[in-house]
C-alpha atoms as a PDB file:
ATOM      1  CA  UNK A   1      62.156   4.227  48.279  1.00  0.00           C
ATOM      2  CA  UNK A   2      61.447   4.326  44.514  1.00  0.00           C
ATOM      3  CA  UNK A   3      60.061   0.723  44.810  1.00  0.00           C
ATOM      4  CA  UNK A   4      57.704   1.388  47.687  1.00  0.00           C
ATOM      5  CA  UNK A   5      56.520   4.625  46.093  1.00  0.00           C
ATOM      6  CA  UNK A   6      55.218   2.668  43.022  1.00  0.00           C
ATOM      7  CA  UNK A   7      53.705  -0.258  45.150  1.00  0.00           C
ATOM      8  CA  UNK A   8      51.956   2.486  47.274  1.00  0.00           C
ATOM      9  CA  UNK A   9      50.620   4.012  43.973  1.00  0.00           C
ATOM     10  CA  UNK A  10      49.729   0.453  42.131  1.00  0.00           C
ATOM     11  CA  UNK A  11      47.327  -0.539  45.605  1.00  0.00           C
ATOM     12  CA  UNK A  12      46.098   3.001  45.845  1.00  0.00           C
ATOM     13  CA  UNK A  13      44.892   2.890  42.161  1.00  0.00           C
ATOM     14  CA  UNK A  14      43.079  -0.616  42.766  1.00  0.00           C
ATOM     15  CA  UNK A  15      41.413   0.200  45.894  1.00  0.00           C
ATOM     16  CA  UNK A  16      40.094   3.168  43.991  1.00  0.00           C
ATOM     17  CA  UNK A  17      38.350   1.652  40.987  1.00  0.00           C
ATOM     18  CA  UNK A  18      37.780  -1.137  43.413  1.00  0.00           C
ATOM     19  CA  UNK A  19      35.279   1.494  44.638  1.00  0.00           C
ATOM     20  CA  UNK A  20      34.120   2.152  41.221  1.00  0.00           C
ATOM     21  CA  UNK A  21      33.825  -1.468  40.569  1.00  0.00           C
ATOM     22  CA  UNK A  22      31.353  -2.035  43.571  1.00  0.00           C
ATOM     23  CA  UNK A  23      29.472   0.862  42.662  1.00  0.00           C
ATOM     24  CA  UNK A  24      29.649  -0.264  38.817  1.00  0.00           C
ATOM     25  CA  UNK A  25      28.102  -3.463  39.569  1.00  0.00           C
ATOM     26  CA  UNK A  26      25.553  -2.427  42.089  1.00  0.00           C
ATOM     27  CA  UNK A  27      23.954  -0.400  39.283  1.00  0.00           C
ATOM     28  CA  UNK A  28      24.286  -3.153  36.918  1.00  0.00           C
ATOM     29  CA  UNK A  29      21.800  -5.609  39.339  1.00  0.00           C
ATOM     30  CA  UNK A  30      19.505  -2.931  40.331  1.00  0.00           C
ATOM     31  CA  UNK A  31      16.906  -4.575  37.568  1.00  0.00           C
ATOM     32  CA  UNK A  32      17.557  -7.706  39.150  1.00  0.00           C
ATOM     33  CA  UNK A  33      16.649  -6.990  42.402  1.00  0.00           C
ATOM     34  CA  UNK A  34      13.135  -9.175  41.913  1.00  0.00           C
ATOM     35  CA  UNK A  35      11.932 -12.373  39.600  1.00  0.00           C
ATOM     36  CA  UNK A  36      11.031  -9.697  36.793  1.00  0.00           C
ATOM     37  CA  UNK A  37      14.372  -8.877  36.419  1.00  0.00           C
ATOM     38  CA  UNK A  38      15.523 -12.649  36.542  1.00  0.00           C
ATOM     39  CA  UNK A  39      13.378 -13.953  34.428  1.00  0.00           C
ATOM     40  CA  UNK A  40      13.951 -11.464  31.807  1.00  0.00           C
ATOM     41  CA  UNK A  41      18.006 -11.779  32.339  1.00  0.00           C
ATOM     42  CA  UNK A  42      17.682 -16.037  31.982  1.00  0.00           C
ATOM     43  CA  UNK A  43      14.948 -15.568  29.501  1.00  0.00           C
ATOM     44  CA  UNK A  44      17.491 -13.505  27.072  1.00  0.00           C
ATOM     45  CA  UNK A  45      18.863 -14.628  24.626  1.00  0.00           C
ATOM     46  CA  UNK A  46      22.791 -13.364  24.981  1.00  0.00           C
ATOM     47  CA  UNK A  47      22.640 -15.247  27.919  1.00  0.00           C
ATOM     48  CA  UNK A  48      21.630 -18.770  26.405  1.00  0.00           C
ATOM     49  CA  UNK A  49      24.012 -18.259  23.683  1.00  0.00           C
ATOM     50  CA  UNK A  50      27.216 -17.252  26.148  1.00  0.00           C
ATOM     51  CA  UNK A  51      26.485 -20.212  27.720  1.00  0.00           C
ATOM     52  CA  UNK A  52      26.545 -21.807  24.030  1.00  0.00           C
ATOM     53  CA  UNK A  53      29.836 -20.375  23.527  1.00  0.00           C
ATOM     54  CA  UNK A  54      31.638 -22.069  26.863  1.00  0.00           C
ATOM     55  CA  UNK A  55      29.688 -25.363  26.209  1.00  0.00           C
ATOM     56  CA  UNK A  56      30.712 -25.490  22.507  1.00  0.00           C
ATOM     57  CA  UNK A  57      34.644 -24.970  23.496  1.00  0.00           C
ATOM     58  CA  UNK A  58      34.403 -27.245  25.680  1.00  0.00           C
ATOM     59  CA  UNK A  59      32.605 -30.241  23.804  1.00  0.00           C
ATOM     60  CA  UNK A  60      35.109 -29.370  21.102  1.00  0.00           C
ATOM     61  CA  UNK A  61      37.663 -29.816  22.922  1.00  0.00           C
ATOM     62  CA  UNK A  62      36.798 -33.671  24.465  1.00  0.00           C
ATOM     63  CA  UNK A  63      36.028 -34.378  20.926  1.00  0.00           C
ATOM     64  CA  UNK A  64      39.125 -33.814  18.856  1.00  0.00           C
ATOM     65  CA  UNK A  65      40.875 -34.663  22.078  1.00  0.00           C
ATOM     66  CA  UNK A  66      42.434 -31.202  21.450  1.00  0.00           C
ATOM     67  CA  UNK A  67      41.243 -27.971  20.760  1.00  0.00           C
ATOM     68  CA  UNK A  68      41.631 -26.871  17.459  1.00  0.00           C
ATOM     69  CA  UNK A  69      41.012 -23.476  18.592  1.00  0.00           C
ATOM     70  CA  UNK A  70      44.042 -23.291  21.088  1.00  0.00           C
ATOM     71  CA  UNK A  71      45.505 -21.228  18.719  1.00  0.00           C
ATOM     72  CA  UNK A  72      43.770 -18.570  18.509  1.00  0.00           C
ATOM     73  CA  UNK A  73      43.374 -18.260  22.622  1.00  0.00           C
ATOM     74  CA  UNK A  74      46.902 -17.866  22.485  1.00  0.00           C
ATOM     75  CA  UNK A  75      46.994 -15.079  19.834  1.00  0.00           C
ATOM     76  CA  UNK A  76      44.625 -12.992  21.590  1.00  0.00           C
ATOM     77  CA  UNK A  77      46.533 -13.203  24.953  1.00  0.00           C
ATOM     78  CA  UNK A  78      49.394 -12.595  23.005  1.00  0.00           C
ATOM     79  CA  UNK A  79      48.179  -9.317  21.777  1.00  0.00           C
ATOM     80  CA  UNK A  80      46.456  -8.745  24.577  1.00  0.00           C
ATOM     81  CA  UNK A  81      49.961  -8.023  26.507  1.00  0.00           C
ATOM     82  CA  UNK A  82      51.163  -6.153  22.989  1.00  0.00           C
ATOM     83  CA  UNK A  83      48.415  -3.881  23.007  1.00  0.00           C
ATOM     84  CA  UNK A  84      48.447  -3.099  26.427  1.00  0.00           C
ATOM     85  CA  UNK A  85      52.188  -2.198  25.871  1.00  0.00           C
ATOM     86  CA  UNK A  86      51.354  -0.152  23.459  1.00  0.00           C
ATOM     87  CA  UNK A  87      48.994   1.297  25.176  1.00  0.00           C
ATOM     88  CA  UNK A  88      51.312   2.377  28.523  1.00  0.00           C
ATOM     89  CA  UNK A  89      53.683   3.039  26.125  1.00  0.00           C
ATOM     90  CA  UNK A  90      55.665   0.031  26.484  1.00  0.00           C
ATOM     91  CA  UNK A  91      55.751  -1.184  22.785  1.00  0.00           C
ATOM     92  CA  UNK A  92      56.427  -4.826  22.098  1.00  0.00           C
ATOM     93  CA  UNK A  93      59.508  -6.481  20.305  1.00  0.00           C
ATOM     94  CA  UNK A  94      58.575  -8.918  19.453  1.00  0.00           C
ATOM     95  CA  UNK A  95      55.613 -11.410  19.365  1.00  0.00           C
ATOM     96  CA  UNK A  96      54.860 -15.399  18.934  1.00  0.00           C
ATOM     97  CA  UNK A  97      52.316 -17.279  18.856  1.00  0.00           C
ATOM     98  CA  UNK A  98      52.019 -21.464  18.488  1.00  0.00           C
ATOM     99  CA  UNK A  99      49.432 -23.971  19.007  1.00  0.00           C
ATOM    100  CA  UNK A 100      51.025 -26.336  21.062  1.00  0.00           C
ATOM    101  CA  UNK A 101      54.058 -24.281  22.599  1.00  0.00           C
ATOM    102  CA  UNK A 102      52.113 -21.268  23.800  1.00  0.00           C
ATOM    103  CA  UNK A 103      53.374 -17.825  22.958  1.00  0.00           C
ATOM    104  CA  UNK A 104      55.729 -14.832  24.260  1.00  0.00           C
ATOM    105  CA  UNK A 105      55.224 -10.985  23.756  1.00  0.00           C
ATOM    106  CA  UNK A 106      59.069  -9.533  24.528  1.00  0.00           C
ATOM    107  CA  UNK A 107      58.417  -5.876  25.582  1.00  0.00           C
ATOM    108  CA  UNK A 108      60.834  -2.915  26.215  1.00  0.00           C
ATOM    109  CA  UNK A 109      59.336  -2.911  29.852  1.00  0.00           C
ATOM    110  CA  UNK A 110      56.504  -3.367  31.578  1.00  0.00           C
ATOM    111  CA  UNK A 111      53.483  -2.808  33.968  1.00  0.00           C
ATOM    112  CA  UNK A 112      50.705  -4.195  35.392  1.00  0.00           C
ATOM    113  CA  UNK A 113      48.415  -3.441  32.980  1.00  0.00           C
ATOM    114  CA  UNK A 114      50.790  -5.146  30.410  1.00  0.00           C
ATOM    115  CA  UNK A 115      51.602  -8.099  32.835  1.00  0.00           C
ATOM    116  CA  UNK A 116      47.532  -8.382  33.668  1.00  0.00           C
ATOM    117  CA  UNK A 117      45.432  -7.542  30.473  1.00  0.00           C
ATOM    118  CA  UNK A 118      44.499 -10.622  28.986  1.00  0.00           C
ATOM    119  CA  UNK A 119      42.867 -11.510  32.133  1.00  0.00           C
ATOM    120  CA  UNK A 120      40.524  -9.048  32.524  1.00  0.00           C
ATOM    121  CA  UNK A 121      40.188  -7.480  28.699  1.00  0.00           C
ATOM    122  CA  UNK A 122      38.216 -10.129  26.398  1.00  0.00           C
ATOM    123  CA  UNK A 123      40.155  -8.711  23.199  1.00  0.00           C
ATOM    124  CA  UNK A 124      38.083 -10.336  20.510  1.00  0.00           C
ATOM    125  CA  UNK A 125      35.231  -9.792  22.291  1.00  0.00           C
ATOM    126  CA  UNK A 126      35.820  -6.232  22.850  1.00  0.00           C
ATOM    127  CA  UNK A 127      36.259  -5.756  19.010  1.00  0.00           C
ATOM    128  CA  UNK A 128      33.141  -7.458  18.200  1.00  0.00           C
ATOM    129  CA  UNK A 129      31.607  -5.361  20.493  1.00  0.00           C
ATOM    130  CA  UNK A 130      33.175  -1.905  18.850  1.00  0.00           C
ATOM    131  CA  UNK A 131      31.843  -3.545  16.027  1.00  0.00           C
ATOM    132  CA  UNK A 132      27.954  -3.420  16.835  1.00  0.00           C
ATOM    133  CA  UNK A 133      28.308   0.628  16.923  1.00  0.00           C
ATOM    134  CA  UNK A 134      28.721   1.140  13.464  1.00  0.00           C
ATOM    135  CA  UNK A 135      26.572  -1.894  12.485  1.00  0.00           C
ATOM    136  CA  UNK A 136      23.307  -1.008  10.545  1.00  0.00           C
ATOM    137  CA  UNK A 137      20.838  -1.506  13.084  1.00  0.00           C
ATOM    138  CA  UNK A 138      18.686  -4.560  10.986  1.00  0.00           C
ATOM    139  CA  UNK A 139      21.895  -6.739  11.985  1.00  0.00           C
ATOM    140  CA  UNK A 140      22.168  -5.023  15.505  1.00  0.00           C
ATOM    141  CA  UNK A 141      20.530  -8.666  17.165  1.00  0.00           C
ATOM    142  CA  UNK A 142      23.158 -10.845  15.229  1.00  0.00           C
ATOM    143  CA  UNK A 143      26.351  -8.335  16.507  1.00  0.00           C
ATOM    144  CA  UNK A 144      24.745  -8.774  20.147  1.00  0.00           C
ATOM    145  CA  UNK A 145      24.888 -12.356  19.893  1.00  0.00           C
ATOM    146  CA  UNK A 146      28.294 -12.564  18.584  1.00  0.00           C
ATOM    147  CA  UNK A 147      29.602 -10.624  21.169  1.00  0.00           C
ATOM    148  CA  UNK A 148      27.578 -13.155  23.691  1.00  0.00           C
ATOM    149  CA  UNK A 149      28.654 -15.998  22.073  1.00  0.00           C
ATOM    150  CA  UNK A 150      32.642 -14.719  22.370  1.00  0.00           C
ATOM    151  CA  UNK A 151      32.459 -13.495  25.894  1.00  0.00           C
ATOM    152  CA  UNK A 152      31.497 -17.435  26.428  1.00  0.00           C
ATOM    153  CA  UNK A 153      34.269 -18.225  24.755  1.00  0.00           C
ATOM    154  CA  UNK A 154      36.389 -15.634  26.669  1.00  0.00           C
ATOM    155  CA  UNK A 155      35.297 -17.717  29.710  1.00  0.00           C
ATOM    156  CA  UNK A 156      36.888 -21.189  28.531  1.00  0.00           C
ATOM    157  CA  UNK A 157      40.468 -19.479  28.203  1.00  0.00           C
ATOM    158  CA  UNK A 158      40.056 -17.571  31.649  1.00  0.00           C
ATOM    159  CA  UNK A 159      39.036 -20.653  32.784  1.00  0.00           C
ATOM    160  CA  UNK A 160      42.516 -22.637  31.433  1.00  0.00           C
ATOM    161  CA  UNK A 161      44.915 -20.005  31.527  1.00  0.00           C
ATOM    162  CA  UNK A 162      43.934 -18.948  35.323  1.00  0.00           C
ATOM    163  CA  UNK A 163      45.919 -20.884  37.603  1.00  0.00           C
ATOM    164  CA  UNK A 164      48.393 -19.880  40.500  1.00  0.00           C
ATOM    165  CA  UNK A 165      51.463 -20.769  38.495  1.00  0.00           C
ATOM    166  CA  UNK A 166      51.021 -18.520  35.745  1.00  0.00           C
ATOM    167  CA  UNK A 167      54.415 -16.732  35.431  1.00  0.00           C
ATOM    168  CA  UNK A 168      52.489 -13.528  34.632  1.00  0.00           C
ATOM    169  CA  UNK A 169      50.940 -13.146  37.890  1.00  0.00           C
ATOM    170  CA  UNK A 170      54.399 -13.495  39.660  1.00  0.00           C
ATOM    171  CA  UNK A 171      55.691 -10.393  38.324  1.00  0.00           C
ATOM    172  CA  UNK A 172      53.953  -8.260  40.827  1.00  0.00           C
ATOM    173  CA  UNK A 173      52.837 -10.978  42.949  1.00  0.00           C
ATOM    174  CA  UNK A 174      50.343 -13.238  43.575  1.00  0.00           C
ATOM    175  CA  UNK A 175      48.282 -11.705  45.442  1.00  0.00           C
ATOM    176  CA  UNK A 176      48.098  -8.331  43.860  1.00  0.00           C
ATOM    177  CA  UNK A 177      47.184  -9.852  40.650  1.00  0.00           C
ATOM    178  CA  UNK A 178      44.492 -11.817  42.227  1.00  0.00           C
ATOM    179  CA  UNK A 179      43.424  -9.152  43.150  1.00  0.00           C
ATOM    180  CA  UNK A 180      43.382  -6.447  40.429  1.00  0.00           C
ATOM    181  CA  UNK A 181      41.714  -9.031  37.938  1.00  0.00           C
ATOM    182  CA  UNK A 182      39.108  -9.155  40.401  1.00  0.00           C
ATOM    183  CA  UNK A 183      38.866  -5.595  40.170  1.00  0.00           C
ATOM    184  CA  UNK A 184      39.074  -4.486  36.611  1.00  0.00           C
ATOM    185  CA  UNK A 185      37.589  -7.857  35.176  1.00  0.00           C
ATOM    186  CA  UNK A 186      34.043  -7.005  35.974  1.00  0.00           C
ATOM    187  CA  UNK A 187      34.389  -3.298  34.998  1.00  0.00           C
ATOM    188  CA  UNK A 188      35.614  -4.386  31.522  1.00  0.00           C
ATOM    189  CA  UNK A 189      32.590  -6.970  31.074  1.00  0.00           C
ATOM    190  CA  UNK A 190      30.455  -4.250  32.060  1.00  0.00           C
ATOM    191  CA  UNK A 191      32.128  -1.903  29.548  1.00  0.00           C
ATOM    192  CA  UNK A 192      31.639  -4.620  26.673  1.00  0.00           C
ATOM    193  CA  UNK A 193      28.119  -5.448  27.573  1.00  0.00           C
ATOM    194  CA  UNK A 194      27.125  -1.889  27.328  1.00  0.00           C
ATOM    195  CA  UNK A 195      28.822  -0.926  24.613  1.00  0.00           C
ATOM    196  CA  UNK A 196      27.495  -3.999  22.467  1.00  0.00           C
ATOM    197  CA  UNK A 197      23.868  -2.709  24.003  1.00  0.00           C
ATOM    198  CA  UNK A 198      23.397  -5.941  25.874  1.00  0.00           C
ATOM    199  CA  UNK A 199      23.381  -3.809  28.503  1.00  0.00           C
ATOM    200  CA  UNK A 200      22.926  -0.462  29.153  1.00  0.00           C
ATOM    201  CA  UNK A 201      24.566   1.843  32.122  1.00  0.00           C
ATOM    202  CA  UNK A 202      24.750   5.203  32.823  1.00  0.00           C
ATOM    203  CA  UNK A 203      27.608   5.454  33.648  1.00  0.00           C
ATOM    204  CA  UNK A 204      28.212   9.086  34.381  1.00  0.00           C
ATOM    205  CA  UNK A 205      24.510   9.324  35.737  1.00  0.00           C
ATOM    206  CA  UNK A 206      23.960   6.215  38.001  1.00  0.00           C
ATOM    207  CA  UNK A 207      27.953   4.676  38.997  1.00  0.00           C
ATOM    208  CA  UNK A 208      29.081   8.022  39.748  1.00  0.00           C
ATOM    209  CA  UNK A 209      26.598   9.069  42.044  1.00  0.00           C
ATOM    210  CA  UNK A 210      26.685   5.574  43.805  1.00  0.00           C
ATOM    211  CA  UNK A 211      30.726   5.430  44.167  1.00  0.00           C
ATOM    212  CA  UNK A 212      30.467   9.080  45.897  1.00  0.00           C
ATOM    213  CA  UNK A 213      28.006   7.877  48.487  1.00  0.00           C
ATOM    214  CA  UNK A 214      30.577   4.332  48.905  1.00  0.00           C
ATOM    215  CA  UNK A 215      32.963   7.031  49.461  1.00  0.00           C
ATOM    216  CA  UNK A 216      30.836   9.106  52.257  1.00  0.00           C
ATOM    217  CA  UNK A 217      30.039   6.085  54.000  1.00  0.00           C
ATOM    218  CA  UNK A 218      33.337   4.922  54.602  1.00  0.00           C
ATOM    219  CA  UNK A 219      34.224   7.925  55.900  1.00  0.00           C
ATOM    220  CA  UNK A 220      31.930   8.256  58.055  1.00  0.00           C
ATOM    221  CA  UNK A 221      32.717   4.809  59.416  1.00  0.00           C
ATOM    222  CA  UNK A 222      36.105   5.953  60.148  1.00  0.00           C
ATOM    223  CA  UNK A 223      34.751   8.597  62.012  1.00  0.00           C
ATOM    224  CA  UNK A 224      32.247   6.554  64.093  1.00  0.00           C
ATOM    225  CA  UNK A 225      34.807   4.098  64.510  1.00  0.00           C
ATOM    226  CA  UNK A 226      37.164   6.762  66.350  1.00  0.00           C
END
C-alpha cells in the first residue's frame, strides 16, 4: 500500500507541472509566433554561441580522440545528484569523480529528484546564470553569453549520458524517468534563460494565467466527453 501511495503521488506531481510545463513553454514562443520573432531568435547572439558551445565539445573531442573535458561532465553530474540530496534532505556520503571510470554519489537514500537531476538541471550553467544577477551591468552581455555558451555545452553531456541503460533511470523505471526529464527539463532551461535575462517570462503574470485555462479546458472536456 505504502509503495502504491508514493507512485500515485510521484505521477500526480508530474502530470501537474506537466501542465505548468505546457503552459510555461507556450508563453515562452508567443514572440515567435511570426518571422519577426524568428529572425530576431536566429539572429541573437546566445543562440550562435550555444550552438558554439555543442560544436566546440564536439570537435574537441574527435581531435584529442578523447575529451579532455570528460572530467568535468562527470563532476557536475556528480554533484548534481549530491545537491539534489541535499536538497530533499537526503545528504550524500560520499562522492567520486574520475575521468575515465565515471563517478558515484553514495547517499543515505533517495528520490527522484536525486536519481533524475543531472538530467534536467544544467548545474554549471545554472551558476553562471545566478551569476549574471549580481554582475555590474557593463559585463551583463559577456555573463549572457557564458551562460549560452554552457547550456551548449550542457547539451553534449545530455546528449552522451542519455541512453536507455543508464542505471539511474532504472531506479524508478524507465518510463517514468523518460518522462519526468521531459517534464522538468524544459522548465529548468526556461528558469536559466530568464534568470540570465536571455529571456524574460512572467512567470506569475503570463504561465499562471495560461496553466489555469489548460486546467478549465480539460475539464470541460471531461464533461463534454460524458
Amino acid at each position: 500500500m505504502r509503495r502504491l501511495f508514493a507512485w500515485l503521488i510521484r505521477w500526480t506531481a508530474i502530470l501537474v507541472l506537466a501542465g505548468l510545463t505546457v503552459a510555461a513553454v507556450r508563453t515562452a514562443l508567443f514572440p515567435l509566433r511570426d518571422t519577426r520573432g524568428w529572425d530576431a531568435f536566429l539572429g541573437s547572439g546566445a543562440f550562435w554561441v550555444c550552438i558554439l558551445g555543442l560544436a566546440s565539445r564536439v570537435l574537441l573531442t574527435r581531435l584529442r580522440r578523447g575529451d579532455p573535458v570528460e572530467f568535468l561532465d562527470t563532476l557536475e553530474h556528480e554533484l548534481t545528484h549530491a545537491l539534489a540530496g541535499y536538497l530533499t534532505f537526503a545528504p550524500p556520503v560520499s562522492l567520486t569523480a574520475t575521468l575515465r571510470k565515471g563517478g558515484e554519489v553514495q547517499l543515505t537514500r533517495t528520490n527522484p529528484v536525486v536519481a533524475l537531476a543531472p538530467y534536467f538541471l544544467p548545474l554549471f550553467t545554472t551558476a553562471a546564470a545566478a551569476f549574471t544577477l549580481i554582475l555590474n551591468p557593463a559585463w551583463m552581455v559577456y555573463g549572457k553569453l557564458a551562460v549560452a555558451f554552457l547550456l551548449g555545452s550542457f547539451a553534449y553531456r545530455m546528449g552522451r549520458e542519455f541512453h536507455l541503460g543508464q542505471s539511474d533511470f532504472r531506479e524508478f523505471g524507465i518510463v517514468f524517468s523518460l518522462v519526468s526529464i521531459a517534464v522538468i527539463l524544459p522548465m529548468a532551461l526556461l528558469g536559466v534563460l530568464d534568470m540570465s535575462g536571455i529571456l524574460k517570462i512572467a512567470w506569475h503574470g503570463e504561465i499562471w494565467p495560461v496553466f489555469l485555462n489548460q486546467c478549465k479546458a480539460l475539464i470541460n472536456l471531461g464533461f463534454y466527453a460524458r
